[in-house]
PDB file of N, CA and C in Angstrom:
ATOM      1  N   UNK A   1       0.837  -1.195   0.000  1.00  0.00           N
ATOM      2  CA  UNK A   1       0.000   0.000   0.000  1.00  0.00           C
ATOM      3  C   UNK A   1       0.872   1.245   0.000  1.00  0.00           C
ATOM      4  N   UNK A   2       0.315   2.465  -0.959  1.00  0.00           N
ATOM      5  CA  UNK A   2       1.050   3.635  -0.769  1.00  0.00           C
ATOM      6  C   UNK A   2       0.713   4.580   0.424  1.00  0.00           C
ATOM      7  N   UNK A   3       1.931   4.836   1.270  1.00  0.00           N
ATOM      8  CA  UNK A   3       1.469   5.825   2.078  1.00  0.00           C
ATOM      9  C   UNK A   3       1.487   7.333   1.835  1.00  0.00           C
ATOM     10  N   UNK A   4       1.789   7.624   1.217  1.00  0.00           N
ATOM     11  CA  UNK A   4       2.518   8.689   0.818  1.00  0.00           C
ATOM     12  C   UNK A   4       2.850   9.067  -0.680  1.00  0.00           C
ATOM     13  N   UNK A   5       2.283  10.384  -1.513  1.00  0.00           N
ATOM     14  CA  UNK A   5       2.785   9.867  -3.177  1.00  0.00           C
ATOM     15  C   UNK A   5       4.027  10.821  -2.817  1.00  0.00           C
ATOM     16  N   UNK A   6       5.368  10.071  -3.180  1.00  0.00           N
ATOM     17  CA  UNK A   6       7.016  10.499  -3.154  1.00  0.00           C
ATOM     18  C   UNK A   6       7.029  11.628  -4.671  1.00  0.00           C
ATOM     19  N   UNK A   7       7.950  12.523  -4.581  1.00  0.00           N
ATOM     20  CA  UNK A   7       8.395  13.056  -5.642  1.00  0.00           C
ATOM     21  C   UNK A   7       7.237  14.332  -5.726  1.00  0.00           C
ATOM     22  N   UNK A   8       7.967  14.876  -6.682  1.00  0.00           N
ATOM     23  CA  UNK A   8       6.748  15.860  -6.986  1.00  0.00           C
ATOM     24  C   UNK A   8       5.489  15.954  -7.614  1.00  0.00           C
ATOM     25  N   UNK A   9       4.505  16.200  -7.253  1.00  0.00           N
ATOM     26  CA  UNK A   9       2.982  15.917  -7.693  1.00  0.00           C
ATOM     27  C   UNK A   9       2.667  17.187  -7.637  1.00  0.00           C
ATOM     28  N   UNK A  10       1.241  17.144  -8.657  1.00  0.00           N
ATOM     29  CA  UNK A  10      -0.090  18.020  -8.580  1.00  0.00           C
ATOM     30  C   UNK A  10      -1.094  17.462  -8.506  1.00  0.00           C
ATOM     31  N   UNK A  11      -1.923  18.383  -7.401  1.00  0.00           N
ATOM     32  CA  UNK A  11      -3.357  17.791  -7.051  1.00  0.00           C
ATOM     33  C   UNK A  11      -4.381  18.313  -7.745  1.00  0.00           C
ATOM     34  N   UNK A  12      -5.595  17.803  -8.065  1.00  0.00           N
ATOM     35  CA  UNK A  12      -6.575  17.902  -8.497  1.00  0.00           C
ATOM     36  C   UNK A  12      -7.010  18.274 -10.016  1.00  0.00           C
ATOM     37  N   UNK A  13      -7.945  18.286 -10.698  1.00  0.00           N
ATOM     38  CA  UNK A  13      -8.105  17.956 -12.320  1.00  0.00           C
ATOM     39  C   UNK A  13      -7.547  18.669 -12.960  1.00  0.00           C
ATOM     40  N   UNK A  14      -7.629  20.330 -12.817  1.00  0.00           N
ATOM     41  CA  UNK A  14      -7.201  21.288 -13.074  1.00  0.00           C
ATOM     42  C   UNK A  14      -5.825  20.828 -13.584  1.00  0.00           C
ATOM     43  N   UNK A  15      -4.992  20.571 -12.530  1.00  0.00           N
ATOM     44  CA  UNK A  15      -3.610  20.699 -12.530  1.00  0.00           C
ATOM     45  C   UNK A  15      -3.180  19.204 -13.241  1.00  0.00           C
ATOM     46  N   UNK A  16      -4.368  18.711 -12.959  1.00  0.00           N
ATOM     47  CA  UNK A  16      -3.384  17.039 -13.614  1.00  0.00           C
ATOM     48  C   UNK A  16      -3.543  17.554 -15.132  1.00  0.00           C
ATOM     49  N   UNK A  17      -4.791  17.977 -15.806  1.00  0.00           N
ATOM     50  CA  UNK A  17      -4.875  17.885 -17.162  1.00  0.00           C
ATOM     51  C   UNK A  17      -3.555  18.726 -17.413  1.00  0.00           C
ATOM     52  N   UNK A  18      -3.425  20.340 -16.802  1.00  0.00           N
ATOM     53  CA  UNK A  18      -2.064  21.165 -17.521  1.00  0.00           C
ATOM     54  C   UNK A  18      -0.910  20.474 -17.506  1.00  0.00           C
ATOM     55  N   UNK A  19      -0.464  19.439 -16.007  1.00  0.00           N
ATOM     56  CA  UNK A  19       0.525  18.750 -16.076  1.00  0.00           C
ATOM     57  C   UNK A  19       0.540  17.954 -17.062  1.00  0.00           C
ATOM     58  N   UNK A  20      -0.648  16.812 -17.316  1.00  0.00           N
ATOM     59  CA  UNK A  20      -0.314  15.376 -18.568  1.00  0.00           C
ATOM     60  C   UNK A  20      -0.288  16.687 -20.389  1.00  0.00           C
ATOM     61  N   UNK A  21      -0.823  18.062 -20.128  1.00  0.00           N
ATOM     62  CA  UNK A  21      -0.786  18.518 -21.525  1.00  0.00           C
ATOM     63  C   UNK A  21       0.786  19.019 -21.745  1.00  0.00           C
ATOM     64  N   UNK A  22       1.473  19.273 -20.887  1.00  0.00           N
ATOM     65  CA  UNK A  22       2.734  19.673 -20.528  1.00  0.00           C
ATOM     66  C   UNK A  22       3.915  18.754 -20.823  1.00  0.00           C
ATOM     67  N   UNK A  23       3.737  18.076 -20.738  1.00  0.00           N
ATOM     68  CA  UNK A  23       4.159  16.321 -20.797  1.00  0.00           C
ATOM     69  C   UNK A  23       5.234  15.913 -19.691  1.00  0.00           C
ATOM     70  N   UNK A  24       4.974  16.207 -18.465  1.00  0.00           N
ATOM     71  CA  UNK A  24       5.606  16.485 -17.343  1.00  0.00           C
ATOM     72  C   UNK A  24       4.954  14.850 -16.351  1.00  0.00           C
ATOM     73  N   UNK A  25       4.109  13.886 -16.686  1.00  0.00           N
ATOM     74  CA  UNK A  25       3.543  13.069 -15.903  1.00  0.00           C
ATOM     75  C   UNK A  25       4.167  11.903 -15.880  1.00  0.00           C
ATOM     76  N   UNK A  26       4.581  11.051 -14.799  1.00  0.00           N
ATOM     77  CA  UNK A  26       4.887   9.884 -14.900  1.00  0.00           C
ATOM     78  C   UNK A  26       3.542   8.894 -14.265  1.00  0.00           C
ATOM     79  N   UNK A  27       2.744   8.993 -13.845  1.00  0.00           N
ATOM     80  CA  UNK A  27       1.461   8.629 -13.027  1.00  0.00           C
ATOM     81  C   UNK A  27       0.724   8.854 -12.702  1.00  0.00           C
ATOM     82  N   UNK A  28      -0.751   8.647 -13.222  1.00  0.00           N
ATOM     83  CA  UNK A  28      -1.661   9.368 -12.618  1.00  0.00           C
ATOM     84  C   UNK A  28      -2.466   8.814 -11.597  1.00  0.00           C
ATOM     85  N   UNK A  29      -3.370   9.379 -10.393  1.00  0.00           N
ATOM     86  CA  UNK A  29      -3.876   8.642  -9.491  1.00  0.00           C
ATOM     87  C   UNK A  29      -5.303   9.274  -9.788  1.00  0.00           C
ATOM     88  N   UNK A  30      -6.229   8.262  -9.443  1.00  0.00           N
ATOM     89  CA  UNK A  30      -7.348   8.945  -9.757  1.00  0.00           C
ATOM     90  C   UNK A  30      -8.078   7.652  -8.588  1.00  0.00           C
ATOM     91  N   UNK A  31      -9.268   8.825  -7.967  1.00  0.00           N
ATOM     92  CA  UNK A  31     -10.321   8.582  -6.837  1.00  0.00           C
ATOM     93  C   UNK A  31     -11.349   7.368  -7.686  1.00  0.00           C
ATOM     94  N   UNK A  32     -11.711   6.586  -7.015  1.00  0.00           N
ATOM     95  CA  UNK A  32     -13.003   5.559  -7.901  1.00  0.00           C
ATOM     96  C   UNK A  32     -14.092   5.935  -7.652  1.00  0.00           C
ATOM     97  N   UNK A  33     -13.907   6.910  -6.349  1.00  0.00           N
ATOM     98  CA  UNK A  33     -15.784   7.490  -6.480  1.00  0.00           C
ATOM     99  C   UNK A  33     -15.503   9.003  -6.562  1.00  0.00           C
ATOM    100  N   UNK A  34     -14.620   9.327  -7.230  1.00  0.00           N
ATOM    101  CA  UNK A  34     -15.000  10.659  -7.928  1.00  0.00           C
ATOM    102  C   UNK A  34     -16.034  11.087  -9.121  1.00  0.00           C
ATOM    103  N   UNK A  35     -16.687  11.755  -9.256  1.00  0.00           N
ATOM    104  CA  UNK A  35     -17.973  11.893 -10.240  1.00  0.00           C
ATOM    105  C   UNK A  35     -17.097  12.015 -11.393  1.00  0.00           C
ATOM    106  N   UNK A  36     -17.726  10.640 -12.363  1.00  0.00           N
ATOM    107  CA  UNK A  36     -17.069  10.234 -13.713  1.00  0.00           C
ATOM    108  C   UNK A  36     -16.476  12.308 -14.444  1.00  0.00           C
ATOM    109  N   UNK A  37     -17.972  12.641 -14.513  1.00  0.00           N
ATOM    110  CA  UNK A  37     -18.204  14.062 -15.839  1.00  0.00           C
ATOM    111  C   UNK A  37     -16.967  15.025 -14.968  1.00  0.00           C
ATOM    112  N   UNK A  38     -16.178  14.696 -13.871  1.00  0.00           N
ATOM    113  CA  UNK A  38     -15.432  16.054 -13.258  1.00  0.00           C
ATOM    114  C   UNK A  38     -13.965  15.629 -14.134  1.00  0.00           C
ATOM    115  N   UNK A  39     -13.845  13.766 -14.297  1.00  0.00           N
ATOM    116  CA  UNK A  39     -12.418  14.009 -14.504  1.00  0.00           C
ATOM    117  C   UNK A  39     -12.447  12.683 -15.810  1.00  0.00           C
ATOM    118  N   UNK A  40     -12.989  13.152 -16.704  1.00  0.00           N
ATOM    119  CA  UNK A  40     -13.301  12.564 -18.175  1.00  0.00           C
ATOM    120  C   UNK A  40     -12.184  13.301 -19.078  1.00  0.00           C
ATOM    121  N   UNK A  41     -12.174  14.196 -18.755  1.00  0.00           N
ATOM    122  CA  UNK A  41     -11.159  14.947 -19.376  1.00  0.00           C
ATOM    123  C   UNK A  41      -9.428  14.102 -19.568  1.00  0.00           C
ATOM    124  N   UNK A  42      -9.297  13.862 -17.907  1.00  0.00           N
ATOM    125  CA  UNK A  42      -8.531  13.452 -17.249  1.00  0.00           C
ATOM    126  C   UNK A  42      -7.991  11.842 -18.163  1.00  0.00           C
ATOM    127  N   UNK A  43      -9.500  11.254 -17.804  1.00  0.00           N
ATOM    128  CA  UNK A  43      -9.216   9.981 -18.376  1.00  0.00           C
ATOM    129  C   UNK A  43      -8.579   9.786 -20.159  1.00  0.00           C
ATOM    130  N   UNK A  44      -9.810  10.697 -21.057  1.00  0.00           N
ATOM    131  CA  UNK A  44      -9.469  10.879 -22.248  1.00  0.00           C
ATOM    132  C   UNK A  44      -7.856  11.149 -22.641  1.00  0.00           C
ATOM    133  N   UNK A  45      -6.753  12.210 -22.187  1.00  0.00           N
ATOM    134  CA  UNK A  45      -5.526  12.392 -21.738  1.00  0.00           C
ATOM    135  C   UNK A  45      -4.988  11.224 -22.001  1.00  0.00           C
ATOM    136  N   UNK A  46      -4.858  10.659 -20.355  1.00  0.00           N
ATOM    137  CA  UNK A  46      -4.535   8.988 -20.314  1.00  0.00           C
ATOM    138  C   UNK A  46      -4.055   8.362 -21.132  1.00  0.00           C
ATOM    139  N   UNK A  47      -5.410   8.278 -21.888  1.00  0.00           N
ATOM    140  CA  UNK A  47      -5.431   6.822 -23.030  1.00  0.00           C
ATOM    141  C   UNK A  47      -5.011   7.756 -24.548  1.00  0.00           C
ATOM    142  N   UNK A  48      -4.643   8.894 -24.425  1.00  0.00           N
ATOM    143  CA  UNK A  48      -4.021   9.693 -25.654  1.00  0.00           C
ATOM    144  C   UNK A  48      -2.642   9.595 -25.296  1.00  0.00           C
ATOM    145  N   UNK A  49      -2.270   9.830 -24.059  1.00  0.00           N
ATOM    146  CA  UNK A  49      -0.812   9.893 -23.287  1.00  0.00           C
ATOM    147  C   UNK A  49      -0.206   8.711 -23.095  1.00  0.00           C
ATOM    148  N   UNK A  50      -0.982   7.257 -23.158  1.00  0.00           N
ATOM    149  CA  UNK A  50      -0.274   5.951 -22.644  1.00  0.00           C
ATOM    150  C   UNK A  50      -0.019   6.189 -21.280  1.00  0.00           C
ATOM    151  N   UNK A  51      -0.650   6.883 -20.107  1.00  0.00           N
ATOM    152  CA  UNK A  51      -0.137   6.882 -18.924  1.00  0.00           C
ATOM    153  C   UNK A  51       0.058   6.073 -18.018  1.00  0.00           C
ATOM    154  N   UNK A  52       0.533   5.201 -16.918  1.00  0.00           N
ATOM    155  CA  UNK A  52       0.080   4.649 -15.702  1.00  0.00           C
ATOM    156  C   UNK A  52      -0.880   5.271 -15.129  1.00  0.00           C
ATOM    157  N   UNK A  53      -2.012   4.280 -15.255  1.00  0.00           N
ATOM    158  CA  UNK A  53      -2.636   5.000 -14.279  1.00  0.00           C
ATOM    159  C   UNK A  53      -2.663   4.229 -12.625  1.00  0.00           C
ATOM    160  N   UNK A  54      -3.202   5.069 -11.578  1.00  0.00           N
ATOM    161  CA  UNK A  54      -3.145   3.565 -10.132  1.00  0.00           C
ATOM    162  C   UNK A  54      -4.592   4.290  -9.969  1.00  0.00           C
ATOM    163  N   UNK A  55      -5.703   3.678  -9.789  1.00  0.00           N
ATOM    164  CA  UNK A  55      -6.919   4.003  -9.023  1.00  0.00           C
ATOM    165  C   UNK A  55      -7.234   3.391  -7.071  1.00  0.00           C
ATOM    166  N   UNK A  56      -7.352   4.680  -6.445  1.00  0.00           N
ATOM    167  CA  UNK A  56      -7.707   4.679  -5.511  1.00  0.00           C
ATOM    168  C   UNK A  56      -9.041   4.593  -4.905  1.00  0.00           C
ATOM    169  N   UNK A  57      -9.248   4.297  -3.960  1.00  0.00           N
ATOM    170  CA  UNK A  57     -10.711   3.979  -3.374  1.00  0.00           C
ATOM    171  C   UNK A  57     -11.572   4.987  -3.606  1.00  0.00           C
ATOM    172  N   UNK A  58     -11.226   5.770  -2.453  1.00  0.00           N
ATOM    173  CA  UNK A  58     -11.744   6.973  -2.151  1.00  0.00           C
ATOM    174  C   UNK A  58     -11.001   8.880  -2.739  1.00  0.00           C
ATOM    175  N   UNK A  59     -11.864   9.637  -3.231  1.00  0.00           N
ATOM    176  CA  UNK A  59     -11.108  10.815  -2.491  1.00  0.00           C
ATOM    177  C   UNK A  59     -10.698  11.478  -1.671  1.00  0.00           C
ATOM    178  N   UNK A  60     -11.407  10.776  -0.315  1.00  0.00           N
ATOM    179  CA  UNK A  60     -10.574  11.338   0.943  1.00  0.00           C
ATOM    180  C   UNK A  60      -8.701  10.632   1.298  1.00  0.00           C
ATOM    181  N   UNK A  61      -8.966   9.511   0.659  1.00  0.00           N
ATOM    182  CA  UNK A  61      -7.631   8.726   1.006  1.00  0.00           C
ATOM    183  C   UNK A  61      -6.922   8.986  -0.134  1.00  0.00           C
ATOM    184  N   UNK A  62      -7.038   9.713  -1.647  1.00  0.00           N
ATOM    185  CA  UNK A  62      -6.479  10.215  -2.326  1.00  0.00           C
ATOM    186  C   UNK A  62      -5.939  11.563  -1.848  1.00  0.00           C
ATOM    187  N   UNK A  63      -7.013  12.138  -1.028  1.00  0.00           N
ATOM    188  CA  UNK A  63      -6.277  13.406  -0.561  1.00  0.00           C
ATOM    189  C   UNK A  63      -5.181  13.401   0.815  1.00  0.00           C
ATOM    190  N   UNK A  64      -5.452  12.444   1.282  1.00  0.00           N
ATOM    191  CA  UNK A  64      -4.531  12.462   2.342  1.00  0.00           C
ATOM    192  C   UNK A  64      -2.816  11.664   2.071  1.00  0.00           C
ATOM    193  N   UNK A  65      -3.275  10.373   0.555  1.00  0.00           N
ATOM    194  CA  UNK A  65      -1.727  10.681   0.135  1.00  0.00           C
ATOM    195  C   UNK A  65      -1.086  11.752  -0.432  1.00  0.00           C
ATOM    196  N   UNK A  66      -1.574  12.758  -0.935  1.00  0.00           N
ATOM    197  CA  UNK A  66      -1.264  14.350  -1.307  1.00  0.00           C
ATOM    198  C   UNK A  66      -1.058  14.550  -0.215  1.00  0.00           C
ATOM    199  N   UNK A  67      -0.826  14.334   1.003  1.00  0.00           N
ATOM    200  CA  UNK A  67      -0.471  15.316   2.162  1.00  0.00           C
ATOM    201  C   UNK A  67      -1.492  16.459   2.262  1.00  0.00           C
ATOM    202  N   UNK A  68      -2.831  16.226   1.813  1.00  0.00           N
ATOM    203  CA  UNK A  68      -3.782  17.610   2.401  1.00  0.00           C
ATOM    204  C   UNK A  68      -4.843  16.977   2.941  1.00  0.00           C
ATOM    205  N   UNK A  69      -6.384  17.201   3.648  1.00  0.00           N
ATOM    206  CA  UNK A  69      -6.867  17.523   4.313  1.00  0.00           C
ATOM    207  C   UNK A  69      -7.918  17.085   3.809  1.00  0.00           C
ATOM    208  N   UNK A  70      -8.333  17.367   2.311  1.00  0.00           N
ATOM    209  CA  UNK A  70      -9.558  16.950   1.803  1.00  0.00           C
ATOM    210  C   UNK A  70      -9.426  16.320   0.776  1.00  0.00           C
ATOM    211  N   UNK A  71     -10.395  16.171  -0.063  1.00  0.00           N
ATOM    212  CA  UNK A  71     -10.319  14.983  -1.190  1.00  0.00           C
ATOM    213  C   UNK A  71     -10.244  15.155  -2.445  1.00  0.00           C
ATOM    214  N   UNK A  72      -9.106  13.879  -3.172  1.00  0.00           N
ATOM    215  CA  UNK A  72      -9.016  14.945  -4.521  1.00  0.00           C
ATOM    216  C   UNK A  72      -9.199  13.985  -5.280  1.00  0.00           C
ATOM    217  N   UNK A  73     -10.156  14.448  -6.463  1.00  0.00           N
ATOM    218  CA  UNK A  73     -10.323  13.608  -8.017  1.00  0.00           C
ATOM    219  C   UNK A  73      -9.320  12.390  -8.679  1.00  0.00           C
ATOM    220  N   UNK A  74      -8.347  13.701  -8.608  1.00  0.00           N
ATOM    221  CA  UNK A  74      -7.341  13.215  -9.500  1.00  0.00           C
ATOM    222  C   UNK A  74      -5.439  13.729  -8.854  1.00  0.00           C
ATOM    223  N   UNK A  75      -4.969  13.284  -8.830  1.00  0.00           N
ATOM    224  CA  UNK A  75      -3.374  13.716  -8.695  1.00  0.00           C
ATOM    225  C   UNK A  75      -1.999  12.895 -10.124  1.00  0.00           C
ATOM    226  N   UNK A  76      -1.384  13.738  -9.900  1.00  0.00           N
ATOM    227  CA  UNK A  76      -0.244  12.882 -10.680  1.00  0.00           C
ATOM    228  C   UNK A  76       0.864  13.491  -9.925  1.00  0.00           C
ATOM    229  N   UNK A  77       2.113  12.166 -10.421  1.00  0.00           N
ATOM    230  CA  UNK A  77       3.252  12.214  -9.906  1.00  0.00           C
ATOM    231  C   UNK A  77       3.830  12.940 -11.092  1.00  0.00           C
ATOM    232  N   UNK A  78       4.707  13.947 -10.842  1.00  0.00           N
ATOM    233  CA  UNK A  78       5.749  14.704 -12.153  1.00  0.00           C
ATOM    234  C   UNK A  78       7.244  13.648 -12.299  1.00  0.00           C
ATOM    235  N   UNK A  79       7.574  13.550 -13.896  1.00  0.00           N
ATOM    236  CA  UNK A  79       8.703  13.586 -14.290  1.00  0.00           C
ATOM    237  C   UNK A  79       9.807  13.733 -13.474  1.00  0.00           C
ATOM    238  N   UNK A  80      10.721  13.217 -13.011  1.00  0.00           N
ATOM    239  CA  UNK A  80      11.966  14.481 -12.033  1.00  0.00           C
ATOM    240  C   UNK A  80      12.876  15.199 -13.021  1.00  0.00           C
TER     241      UNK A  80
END
């Protein structure tokens, strides 16, 4: 199990789509009960990008491997 996502990341849809359009992503994490229509975008990317993806349970336990407080859609790990 991951405790923690290592390296540098961005949280939430916003930032994952500019990161995977950037071409800065090595992984993306995405919530399983996040509402499909918030991060379709996200997914579409993906499967244009060839990404890893890892799916997580929840968005609260997505947000707390981000090291924050509340719950997030989507995150990715950056390139180093």
């Amino acid at each position: 199990m991951v405790y923690r996502l290592e390296g540098s990341k961005v949280v939430g849809v916003k930032q994952t789509v500019k990161a995977i359009k950037s071409g800065n992503v090595k992984t993306v994490y995405i919530a399983k009960d996040a509402d499909d229509k918030l991060i379709q975008s996200v997914k579409i990317l993906i499967d244009e990008n060839s990404l890893e993806v890892v799916c997580i349970n929840t968005m609260k336990e997505l947000g707390r491997l981000c090291g924050i407080d509340v719950g997030a859609a989507t995150a990715a790990v950056l390139n180093d």
